[in-house]
N, C-alpha and C. Protein backbone atom coordinates (compact mmCIF):
# COMPACT_ATOMS: atom_id res chain seq x y z
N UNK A 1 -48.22 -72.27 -44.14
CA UNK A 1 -49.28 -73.21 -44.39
C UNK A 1 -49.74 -73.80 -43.07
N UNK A 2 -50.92 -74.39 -42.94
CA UNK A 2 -51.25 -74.76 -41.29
C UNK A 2 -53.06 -75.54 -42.23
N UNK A 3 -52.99 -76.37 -41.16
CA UNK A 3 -54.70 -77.06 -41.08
C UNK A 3 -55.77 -76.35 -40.09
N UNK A 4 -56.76 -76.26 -40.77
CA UNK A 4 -57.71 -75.76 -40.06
C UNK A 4 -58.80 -77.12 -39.93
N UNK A 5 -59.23 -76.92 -38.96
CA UNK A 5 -60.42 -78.04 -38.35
C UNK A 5 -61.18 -77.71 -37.15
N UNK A 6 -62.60 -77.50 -37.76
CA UNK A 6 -63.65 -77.24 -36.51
C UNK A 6 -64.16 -78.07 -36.11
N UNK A 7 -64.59 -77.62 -34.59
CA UNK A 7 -65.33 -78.31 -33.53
C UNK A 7 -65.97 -77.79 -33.00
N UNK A 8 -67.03 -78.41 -34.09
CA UNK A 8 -68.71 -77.78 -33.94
C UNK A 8 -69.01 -77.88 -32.63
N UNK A 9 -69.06 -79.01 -31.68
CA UNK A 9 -69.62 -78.87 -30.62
C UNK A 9 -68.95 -78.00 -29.69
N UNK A 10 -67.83 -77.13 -30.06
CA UNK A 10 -67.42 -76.43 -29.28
C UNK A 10 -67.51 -75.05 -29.73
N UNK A 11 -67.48 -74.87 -30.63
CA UNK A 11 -68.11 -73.14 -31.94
C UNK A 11 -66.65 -72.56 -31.56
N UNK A 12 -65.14 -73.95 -32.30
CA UNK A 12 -64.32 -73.71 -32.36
C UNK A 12 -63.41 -74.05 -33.69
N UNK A 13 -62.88 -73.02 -33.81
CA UNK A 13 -61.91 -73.49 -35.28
C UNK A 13 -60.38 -73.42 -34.73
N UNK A 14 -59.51 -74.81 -35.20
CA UNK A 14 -58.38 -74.82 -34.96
C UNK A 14 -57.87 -74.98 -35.75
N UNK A 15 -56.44 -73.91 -36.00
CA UNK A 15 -55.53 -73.58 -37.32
C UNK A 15 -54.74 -73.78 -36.77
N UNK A 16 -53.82 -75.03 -37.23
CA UNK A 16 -52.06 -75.92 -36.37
C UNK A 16 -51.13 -75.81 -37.64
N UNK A 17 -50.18 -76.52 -36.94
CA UNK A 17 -49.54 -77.98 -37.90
C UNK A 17 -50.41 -78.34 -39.00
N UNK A 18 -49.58 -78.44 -40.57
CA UNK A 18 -50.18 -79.09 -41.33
C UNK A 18 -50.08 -80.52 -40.77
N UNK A 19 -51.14 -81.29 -41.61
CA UNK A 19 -51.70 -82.10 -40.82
C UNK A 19 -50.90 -83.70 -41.62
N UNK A 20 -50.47 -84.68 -41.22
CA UNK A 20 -49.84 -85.43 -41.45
C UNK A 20 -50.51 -86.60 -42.63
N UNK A 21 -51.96 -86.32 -42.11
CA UNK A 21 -52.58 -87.62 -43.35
C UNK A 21 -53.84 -86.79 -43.66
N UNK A 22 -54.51 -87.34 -44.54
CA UNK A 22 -55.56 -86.63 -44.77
C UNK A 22 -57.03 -87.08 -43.59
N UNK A 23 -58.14 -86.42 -43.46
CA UNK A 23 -58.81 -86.51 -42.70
C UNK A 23 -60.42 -85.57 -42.90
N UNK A 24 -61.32 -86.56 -43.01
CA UNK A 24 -62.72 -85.63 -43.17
C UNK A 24 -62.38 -84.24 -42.34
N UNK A 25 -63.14 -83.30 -42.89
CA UNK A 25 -63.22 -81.58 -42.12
C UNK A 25 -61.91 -81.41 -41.81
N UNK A 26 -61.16 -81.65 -42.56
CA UNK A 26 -59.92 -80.49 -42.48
C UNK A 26 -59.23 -80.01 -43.12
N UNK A 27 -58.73 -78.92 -43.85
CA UNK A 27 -58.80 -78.32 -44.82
C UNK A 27 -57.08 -77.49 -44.96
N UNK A 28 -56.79 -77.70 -45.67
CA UNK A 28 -55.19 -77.24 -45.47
C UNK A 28 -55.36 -75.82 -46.46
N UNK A 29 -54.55 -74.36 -45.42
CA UNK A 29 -54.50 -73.46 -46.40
C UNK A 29 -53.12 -72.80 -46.21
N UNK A 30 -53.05 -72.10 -47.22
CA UNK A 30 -51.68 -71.02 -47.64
C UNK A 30 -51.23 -70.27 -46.44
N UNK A 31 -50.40 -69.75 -46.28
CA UNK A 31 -49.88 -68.94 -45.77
C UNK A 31 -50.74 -67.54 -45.38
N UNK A 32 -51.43 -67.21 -46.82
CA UNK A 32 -52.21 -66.21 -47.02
C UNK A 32 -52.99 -65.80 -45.98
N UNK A 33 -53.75 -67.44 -46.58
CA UNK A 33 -54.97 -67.59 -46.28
C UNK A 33 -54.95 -67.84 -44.85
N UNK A 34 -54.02 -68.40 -43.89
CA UNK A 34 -54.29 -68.69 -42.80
C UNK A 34 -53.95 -67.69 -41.72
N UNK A 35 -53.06 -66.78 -42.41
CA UNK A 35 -53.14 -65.67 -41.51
C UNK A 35 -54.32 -64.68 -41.28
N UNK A 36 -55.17 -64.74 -43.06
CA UNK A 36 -56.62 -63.78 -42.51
C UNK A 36 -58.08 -65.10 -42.25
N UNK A 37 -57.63 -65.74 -41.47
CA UNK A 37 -58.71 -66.76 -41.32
C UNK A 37 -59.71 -66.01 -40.13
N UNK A 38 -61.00 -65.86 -40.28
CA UNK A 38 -61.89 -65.52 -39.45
C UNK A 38 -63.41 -66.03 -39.43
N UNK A 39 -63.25 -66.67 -38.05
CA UNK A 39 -64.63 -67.25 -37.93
C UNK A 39 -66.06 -66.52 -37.97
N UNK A 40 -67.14 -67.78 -37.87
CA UNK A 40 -68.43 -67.15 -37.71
C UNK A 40 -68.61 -66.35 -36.37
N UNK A 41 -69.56 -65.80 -36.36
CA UNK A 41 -69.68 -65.25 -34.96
C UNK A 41 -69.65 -66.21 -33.86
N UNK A 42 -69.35 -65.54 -32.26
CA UNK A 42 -69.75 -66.59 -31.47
C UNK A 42 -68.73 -67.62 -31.38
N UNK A 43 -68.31 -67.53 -32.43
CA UNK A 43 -66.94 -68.96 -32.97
C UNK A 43 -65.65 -68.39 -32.26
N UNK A 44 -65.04 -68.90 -31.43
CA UNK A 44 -63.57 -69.15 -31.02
C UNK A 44 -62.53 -69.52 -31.97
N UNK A 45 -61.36 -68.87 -32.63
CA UNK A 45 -60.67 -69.02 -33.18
C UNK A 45 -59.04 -69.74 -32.52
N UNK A 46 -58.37 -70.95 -32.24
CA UNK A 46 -57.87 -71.27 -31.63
C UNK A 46 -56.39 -71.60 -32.86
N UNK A 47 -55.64 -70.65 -32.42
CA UNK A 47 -54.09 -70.49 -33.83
C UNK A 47 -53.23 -71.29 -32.69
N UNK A 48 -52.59 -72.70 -33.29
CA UNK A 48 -51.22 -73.43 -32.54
C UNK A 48 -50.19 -73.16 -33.19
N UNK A 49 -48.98 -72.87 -32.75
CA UNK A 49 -47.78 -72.44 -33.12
C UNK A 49 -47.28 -73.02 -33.95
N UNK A 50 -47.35 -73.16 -35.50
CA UNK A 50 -46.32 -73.46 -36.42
C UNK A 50 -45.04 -73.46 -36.56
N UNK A 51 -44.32 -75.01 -36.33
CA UNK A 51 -42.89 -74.37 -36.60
C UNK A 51 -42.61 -74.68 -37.60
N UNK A 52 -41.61 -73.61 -38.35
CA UNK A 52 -41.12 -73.52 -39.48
C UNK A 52 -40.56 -74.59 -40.25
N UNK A 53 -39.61 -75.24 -39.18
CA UNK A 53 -39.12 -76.46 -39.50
C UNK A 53 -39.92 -77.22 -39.93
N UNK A 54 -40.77 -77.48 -40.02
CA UNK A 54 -41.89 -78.56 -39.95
C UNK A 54 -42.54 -78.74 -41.32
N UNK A 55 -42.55 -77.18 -42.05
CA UNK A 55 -43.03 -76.96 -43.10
C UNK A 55 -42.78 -78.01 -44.63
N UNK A 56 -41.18 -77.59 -45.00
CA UNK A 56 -40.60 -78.03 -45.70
C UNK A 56 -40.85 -79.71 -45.56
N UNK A 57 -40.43 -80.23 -46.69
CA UNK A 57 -40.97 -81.73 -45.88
C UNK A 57 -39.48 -82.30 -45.79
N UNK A 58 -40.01 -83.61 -44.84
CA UNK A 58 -39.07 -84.29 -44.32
C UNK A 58 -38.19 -85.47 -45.06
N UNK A 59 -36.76 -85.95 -44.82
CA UNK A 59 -36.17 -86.45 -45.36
C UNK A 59 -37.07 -87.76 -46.05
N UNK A 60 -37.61 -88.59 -45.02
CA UNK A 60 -38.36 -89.79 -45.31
C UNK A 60 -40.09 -89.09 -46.38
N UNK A 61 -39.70 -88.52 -46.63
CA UNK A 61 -41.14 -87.86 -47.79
C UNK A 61 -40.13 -87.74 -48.84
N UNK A 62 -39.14 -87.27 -48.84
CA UNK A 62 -38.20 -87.21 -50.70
C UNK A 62 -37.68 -88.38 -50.45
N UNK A 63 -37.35 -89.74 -49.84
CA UNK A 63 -36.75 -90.68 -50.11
C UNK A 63 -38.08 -91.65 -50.91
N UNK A 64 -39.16 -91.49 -50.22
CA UNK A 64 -40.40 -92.20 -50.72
C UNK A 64 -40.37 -91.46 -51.86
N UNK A 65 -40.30 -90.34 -52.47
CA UNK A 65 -40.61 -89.81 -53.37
C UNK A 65 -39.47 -90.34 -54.80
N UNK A 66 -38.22 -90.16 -54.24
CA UNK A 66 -37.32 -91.05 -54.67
C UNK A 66 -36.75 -92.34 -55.29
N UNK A 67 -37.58 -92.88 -54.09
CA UNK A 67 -37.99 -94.36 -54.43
C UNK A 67 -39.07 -94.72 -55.64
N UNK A 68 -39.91 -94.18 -55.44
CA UNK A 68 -40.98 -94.18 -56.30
C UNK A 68 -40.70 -93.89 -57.79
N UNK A 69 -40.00 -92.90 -58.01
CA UNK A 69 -39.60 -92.57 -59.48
C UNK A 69 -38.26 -93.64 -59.90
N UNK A 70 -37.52 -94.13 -58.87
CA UNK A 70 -36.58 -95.23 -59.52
C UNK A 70 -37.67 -96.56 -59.33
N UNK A 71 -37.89 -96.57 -59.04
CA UNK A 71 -39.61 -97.77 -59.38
C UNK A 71 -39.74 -97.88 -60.84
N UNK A 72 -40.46 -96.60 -60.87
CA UNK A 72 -41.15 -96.42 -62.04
C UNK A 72 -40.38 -96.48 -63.52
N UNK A 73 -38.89 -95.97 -62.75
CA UNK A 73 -37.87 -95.78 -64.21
C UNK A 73 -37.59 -97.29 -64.51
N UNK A 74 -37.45 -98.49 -63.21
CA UNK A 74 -36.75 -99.63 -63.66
C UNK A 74 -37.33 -100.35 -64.78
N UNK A 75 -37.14 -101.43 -66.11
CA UNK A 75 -37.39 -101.84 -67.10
C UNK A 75 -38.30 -103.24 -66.06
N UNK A 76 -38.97 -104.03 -66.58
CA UNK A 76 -39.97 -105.05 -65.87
C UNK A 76 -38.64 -106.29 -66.55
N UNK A 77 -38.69 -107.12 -65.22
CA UNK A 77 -38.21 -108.20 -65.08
C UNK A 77 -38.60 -109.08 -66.70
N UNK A 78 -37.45 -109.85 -67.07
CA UNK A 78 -37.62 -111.26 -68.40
C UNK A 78 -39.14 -111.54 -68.05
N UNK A 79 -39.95 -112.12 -69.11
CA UNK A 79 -41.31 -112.75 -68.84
C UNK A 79 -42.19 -112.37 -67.80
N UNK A 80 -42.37 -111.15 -67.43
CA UNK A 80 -42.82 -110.14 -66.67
C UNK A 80 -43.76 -109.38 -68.20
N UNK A 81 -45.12 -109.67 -68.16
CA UNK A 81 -45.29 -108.34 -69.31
C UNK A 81 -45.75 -107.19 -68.70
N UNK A 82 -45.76 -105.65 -69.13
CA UNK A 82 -46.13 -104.95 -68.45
C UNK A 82 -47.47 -104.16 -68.97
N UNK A 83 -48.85 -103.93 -67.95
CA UNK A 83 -49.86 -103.83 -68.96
C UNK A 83 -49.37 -102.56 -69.84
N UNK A 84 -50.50 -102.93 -70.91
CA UNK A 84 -50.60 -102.05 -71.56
C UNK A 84 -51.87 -101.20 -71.20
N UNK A 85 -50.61 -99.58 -71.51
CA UNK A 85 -51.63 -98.63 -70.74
C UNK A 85 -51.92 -98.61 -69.85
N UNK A 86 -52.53 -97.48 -68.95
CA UNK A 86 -53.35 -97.42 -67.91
C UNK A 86 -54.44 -98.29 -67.20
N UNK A 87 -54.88 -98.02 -66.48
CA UNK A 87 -56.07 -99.45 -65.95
C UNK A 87 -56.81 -98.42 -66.27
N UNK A 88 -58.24 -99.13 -66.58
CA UNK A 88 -59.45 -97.89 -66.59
C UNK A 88 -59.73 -97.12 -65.97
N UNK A 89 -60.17 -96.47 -66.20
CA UNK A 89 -60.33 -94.94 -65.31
C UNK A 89 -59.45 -94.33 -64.22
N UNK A 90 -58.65 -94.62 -65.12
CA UNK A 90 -56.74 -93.81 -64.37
C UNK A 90 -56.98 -93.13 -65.33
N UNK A 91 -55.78 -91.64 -64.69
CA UNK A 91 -55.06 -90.99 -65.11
C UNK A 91 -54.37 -91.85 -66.32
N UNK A 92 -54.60 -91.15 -67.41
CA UNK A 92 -53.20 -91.40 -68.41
C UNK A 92 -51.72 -90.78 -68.47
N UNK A 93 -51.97 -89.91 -67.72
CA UNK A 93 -50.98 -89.33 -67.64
C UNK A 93 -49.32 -90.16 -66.27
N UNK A 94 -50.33 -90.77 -65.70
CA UNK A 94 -50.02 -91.67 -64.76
C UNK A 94 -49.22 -92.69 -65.14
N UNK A 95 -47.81 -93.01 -64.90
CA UNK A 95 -46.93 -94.17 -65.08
C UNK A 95 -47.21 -95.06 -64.21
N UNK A 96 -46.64 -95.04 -62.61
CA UNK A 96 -47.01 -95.63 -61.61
C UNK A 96 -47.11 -94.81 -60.65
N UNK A 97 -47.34 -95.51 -59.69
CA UNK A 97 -48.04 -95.05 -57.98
C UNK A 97 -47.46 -96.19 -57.02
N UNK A 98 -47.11 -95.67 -55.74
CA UNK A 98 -46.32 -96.14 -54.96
C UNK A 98 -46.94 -95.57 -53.71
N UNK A 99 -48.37 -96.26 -52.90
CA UNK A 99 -48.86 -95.48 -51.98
C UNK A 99 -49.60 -93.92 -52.15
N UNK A 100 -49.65 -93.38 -51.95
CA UNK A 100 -50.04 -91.94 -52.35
C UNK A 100 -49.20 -91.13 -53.38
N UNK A 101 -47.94 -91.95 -53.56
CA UNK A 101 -47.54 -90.87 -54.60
C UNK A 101 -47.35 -91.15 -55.79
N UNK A 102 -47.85 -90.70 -57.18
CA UNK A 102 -47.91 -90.96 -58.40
C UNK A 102 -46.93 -90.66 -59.31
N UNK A 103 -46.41 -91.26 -59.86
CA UNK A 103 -45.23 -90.50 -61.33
C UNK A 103 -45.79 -90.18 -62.29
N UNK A 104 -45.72 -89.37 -63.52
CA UNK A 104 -46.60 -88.94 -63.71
C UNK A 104 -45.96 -88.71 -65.51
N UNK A 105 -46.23 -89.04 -66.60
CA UNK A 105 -45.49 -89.00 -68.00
C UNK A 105 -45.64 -87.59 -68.39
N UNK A 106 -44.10 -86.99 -68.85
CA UNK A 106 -44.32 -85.70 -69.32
C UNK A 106 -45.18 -84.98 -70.26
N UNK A 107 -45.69 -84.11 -70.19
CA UNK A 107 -46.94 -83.84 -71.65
C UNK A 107 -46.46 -84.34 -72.87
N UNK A 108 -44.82 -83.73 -73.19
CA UNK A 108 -44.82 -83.89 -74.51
C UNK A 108 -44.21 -85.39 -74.90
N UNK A 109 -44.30 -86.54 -74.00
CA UNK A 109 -44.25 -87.81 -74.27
C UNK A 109 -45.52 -88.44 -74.90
C-alpha cells in the first residue's frame, strides 16, 4: 500500500509511505494498484521506498482502537442518561466514536 500525490507544478506524481492523516489530493492505493501506477505523459513518476514495517499499523493505533471499544462497552455513570439513538444524520449502525474511530453495532443486533 503507499500514497500517491501530485505536483502539478512540477508534472510530478509521488507514490511513498502511506500517509499518516488524511489530506486534499492524495489518494491511498493497494499494493496492486501501486505497483502498475503510470502517469500522464511528460509526467515524472517519483516511487519512495516503502518499508514494510511501516505497513501493519502501529501499537498506539490498536491501543486507540482498544480504548475506544472499552468506551463504548462501559454502562453510563448513575443519573447520566444516555441519548436515545443516534444523533441525526449518523450512522445507525454507529454506537460511539472516539476521534476518527467509530464502533460500530453488529447487523444482527
Amino acid at each position: 500500500m503507499a500514497t500517491l500525490t501530485y505536483v502539478y507544478a512540477d508534472s510530478t506524481a509521488v507514490l511513498g509511505p502511506l500517509a499518516t492523516y488524511a489530506e486534499p489530493h492524495c489518494y491511498d492505493l493497494c499494493a496492486q494498484h501501486s505497483e502498475r501506477l503510470t502517469a500522464p505523459r511528460g509526467w515524472e513518476v517519483v516511487r519512495l521506498a516503502v518499508d514494510p514495517g511501516l505497513v501493519r499499523p502501529g501499537t498506539d493505533d490498536l491501543e486507540a482502537l482498544a480504548d475506544a471499544v472499552r468506551e463504548a462497552a462501559r454502562t453510563p455513570a448513575r443519573g447520566t442518561a444516555r441519548p436515545e439513538g443516534p444523533p441525526e444524520g449518523a450512522d445507525p449502525m454507529e454506537v460511539a466514536r472516539r476521534g476518527h474511530l467509530r464502533v460500530l453495532r453488529s447487523p444482527e443486533q
